[in-house]
Protein backbone atom coordinates (compact mmCIF):
# COMPACT_ATOMS: atom_id res chain seq x y z
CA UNK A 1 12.63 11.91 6.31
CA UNK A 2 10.26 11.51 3.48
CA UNK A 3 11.35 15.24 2.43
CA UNK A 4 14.62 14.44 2.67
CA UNK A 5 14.62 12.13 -0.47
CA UNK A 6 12.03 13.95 -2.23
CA UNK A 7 14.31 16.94 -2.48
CA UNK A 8 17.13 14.31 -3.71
CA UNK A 9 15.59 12.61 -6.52
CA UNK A 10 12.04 14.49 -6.60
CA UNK A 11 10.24 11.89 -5.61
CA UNK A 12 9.66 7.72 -4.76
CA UNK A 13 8.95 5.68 -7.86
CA UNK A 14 6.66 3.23 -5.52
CA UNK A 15 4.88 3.25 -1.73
CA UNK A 16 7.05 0.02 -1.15
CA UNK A 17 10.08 2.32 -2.29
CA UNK A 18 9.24 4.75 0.42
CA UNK A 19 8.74 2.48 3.16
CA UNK A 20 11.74 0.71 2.59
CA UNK A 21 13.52 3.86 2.61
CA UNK A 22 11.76 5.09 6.21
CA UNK A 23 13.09 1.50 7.71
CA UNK A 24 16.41 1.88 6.42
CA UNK A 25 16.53 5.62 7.80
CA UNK A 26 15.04 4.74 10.88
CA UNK A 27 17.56 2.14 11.57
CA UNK A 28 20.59 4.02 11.03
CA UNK A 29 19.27 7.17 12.90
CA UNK A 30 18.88 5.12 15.62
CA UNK A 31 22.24 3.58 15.38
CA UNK A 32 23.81 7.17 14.78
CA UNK A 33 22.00 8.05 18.01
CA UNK A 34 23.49 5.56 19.91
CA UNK A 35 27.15 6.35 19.02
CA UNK A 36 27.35 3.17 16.28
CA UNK A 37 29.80 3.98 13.18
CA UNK A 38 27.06 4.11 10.73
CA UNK A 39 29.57 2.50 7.51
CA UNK A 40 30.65 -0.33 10.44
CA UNK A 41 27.02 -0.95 10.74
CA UNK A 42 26.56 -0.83 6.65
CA UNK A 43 29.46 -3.68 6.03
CA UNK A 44 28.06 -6.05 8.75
CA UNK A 45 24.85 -5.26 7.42
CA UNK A 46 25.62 -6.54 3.68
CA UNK A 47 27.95 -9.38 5.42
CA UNK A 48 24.75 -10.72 7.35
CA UNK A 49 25.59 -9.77 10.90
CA UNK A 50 23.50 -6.39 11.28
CA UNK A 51 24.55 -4.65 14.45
CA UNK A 52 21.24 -4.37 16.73
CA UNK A 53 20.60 -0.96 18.84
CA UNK A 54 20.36 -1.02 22.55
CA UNK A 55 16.94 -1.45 23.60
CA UNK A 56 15.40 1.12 26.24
């Protein structure tokens, strides 16, 4: 994932920068896994009422 934004911008400005980014991925590839329309999941997101993936 890491390489993913490296090859966008060249690199993270900050550790905190990339760790933020790996939660935020990590959350919407699981959503995306699970079938969840990742924008739907963005707007509730930003409204306050984050959609939660299904547990195993």
């Amino acid at each position: 994932m890491q390489k993913l934004k490296q090859k966008i911008s060249g690199c993270f400005r900050s550790t905190r920068g990339a760790e933020e980014f790996a939660v935020i991925r990590s959350y919407l590839s699981t959503l995306h896994k699970q079938s969840f329309d990742l924008y739907q999941a963005l707007v509730l997101t930003f409204k306050g009422q984050p959609p939660m993936p299904r547990l195993a």
